[in-house]
Protein backbone atom coordinates (compact mmCIF):
# COMPACT_ATOMS: atom_id res chain seq x y z
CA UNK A 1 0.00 0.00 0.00
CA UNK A 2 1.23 3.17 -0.78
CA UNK A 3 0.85 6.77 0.41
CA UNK A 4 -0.89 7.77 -2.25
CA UNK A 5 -3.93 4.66 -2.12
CA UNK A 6 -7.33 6.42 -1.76
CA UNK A 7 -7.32 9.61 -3.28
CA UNK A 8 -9.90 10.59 -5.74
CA UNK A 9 -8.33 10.44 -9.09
CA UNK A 10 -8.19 13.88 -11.48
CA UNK A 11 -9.22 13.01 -15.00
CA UNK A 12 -6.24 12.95 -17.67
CA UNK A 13 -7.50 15.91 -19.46
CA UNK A 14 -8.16 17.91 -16.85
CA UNK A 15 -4.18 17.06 -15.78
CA UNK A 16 -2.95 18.11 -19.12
CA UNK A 17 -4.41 21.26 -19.22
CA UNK A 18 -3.20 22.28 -16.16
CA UNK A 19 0.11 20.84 -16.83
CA UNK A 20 0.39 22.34 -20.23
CA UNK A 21 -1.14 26.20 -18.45
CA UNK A 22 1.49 25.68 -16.44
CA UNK A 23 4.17 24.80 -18.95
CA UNK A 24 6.55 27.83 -18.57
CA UNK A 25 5.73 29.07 -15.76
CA UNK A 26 3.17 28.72 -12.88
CA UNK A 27 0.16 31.36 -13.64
CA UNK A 28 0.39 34.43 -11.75
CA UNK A 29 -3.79 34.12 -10.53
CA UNK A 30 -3.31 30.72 -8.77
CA UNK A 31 -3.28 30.85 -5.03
CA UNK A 32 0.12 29.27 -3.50
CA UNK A 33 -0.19 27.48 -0.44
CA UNK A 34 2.39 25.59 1.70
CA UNK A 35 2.29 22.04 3.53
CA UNK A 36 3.38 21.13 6.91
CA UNK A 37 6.89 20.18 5.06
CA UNK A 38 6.52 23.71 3.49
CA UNK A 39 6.17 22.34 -0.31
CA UNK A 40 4.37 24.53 -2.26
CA UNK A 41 0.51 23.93 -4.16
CA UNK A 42 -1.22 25.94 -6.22
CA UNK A 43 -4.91 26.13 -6.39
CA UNK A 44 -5.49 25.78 -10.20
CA UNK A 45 -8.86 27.06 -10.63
CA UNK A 46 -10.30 24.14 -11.60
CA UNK A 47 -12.65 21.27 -9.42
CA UNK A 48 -13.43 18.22 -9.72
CA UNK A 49 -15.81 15.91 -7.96
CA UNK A 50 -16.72 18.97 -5.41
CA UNK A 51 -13.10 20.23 -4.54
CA UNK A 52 -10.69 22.06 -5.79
CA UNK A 53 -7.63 20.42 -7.70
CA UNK A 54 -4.23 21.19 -6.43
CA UNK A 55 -1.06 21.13 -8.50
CA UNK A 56 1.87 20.31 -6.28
CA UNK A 57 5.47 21.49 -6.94
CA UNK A 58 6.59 17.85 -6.11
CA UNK A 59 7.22 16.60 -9.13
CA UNK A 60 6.58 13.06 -7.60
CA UNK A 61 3.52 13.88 -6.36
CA UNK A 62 0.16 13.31 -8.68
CA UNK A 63 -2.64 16.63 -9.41
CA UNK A 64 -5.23 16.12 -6.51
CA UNK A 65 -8.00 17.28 -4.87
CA UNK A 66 -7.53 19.45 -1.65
CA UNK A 67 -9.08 17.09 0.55
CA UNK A 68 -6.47 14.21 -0.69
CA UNK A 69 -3.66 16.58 0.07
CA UNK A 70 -4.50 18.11 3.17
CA UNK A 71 -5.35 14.46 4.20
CA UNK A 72 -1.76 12.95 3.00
CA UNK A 73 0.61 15.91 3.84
CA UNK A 74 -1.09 18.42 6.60
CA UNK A 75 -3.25 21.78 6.68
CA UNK A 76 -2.28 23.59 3.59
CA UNK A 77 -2.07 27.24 4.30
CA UNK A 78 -1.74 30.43 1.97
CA UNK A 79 2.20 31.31 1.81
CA UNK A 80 2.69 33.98 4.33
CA UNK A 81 0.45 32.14 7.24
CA UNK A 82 2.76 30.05 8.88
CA UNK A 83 2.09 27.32 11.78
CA UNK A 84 2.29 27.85 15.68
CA UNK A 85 4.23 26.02 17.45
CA UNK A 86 1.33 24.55 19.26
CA UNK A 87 0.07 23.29 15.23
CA UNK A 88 3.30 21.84 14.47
């Protein structure tokens, strides 16, 4: 079993779109946020199945919903907002 067992899948197409808007260079309107590890997602603009879909700078890790990231790698907070100590 892997890490990455149970998250709701992203259709293909919708994963090369935002792969290919995001080609040169990350668009400037998608919200950055950071994990608990402090890797960076960006909120594409784009849902699926009632969440938003995350692109993570990871280039290991797959396009997924929100609730499959926050779920696999922490709270995922806008850059700027860091943790407390008492979070951490």
């Amino acid at each position: 079993m892997t890490a990455l067992d149970g998250i709701t899948p992203v259709p293909e197409d919708m994963v090369s779109d935002i792969c290919e808007d995001s080609l040169v260079q990350v668009p400037s309107d998608w919200v950055r946020f950071v994990d608990r590890d402090a890797e960076a997602w960006w909120l594409t603009g784009r849902s699926h199945d009632g969440d938003s879909v995350l692109m993570p700078s990871a280039g290991d890790v797959p396009v997924m919903l929100r609730r499959d990231a926050e779920r696999l790698y922490g709270p995922l907070l806008a850059e700027g907002h860091g943790l407390s100590e008492v979070e951490r």
